[in-house]
C-alpha atoms as a PDB file:
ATOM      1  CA  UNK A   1      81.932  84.383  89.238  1.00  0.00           C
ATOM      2  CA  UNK A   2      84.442  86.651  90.516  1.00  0.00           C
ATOM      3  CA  UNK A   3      83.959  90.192  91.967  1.00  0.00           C
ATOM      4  CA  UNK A   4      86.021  93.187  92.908  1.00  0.00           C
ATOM      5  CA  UNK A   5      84.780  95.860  95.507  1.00  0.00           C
ATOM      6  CA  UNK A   6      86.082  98.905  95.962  1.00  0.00           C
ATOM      7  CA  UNK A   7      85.409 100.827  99.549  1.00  0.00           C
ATOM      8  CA  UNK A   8      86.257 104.688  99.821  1.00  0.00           C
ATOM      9  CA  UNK A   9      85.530 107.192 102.123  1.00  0.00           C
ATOM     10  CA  UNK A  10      82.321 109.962 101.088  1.00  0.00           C
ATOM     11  CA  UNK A  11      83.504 112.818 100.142  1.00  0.00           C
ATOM     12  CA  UNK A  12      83.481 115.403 102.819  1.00  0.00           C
ATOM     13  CA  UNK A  13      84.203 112.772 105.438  1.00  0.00           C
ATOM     14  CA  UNK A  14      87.600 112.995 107.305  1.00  0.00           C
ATOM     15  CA  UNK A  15      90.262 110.773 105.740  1.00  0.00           C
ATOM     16  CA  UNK A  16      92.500 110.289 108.644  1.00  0.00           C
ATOM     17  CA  UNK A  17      94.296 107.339 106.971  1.00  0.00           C
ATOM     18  CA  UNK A  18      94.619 109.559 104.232  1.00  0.00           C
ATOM     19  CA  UNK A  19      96.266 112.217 105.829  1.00  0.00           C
ATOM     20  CA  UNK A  20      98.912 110.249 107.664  1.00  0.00           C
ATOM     21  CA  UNK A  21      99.959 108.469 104.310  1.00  0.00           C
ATOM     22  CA  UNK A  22     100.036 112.111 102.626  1.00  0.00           C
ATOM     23  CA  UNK A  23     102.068 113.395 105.516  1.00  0.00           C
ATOM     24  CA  UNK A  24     104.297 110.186 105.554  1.00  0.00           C
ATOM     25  CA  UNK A  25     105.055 111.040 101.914  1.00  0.00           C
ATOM     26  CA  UNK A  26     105.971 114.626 102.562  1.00  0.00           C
ATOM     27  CA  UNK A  27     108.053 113.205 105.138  1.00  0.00           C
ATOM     28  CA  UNK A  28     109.895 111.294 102.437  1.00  0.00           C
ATOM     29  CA  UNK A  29     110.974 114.080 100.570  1.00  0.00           C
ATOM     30  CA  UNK A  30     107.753 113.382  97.861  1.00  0.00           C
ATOM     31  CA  UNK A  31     105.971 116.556  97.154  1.00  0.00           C
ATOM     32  CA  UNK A  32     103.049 117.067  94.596  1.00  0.00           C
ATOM     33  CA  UNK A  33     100.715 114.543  96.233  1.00  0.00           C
ATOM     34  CA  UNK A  34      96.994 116.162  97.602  1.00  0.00           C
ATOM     35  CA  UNK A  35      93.713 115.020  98.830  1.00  0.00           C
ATOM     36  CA  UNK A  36      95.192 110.940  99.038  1.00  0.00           C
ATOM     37  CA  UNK A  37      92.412 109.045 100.294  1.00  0.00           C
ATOM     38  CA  UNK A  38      92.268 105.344 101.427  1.00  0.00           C
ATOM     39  CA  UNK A  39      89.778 102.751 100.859  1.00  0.00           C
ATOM     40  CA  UNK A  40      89.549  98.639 100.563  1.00  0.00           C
ATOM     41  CA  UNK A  41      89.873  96.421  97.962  1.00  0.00           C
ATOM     42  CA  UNK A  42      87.963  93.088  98.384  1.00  0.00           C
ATOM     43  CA  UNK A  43      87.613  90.082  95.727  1.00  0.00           C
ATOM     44  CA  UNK A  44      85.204  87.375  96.424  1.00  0.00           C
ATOM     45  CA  UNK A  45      83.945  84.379  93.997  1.00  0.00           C
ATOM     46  CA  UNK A  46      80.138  84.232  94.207  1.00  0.00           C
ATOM     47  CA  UNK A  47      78.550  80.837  92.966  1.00  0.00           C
ATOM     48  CA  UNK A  48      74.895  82.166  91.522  1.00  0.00           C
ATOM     49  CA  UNK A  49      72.884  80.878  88.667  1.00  0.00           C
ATOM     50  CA  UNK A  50      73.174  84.076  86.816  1.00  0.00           C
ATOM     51  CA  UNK A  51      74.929  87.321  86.139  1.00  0.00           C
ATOM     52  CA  UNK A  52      72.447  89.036  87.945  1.00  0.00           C
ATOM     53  CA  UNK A  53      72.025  86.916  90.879  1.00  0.00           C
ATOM     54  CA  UNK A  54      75.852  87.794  91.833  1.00  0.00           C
ATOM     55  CA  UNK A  55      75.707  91.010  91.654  1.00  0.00           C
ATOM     56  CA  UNK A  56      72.804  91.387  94.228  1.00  0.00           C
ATOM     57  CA  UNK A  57      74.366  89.300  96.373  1.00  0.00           C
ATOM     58  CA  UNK A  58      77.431  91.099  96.094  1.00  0.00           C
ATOM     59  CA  UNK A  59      75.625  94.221  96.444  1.00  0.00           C
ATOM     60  CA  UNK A  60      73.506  93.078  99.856  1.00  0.00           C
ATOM     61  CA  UNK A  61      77.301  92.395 100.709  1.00  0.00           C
ATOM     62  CA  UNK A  62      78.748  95.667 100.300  1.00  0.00           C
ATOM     63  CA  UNK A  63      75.330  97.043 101.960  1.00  0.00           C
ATOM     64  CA  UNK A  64      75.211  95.075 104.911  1.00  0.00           C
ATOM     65  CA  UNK A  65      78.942  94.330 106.210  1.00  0.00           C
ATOM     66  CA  UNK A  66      81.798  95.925 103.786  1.00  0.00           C
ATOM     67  CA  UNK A  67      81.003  99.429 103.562  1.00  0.00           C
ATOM     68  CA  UNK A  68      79.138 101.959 106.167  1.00  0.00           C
ATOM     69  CA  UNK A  69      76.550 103.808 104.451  1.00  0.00           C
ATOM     70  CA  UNK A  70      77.385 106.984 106.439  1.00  0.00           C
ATOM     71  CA  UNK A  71      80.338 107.636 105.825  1.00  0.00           C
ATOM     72  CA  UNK A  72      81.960 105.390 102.885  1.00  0.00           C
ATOM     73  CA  UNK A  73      80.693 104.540  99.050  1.00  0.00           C
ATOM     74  CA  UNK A  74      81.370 101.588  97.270  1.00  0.00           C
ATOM     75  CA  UNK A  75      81.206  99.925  93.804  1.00  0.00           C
ATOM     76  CA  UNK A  76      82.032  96.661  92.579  1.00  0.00           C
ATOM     77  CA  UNK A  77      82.647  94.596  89.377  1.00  0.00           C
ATOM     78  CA  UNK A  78      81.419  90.870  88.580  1.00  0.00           C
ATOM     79  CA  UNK A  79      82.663  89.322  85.748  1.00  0.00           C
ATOM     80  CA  UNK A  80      82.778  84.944  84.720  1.00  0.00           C
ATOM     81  CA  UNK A  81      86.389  84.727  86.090  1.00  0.00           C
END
């Protein structure tokens, strides 16, 4: 099965990344662009006997090593791929 995770920052937590892209854009002569926030984008195939079974794993994943509880959310999508 494949999956797709998507990491962002909390809201309310300092986007540094974020800014600098924003402020790059500016820079560019590209106006109209607010609150830009950066995040990951991970894809992983999981081998598990069910549906079910992959996402857990890819949710103790996301828990324990892609995303930091404190200060970033995440969400992710399994599908048969």
């Amino acid at each position: 099965m494949r999956a797709r995770v998507f990491v962002t920052p909390r809201k309310g937590i300092l986007d540094p990344q974020g800014r600098a892209v924003e402020g790059a854009l500016t820079s560019l002569g590209i106006s109209g662009v607010a609150n830009l926030r950066v995040g990951r984008y991970v894809t992983l195939e999981i081998d598990a006997p069910s549906h079910a079974a992959a996402e857990a794993t890819v949710k103790r994943i996301c828990e324990q090593l892609l995303a930091n509880p404190n200060i970033e959310d995440f969400r992710f999508e399994v599908d048969a791929g």
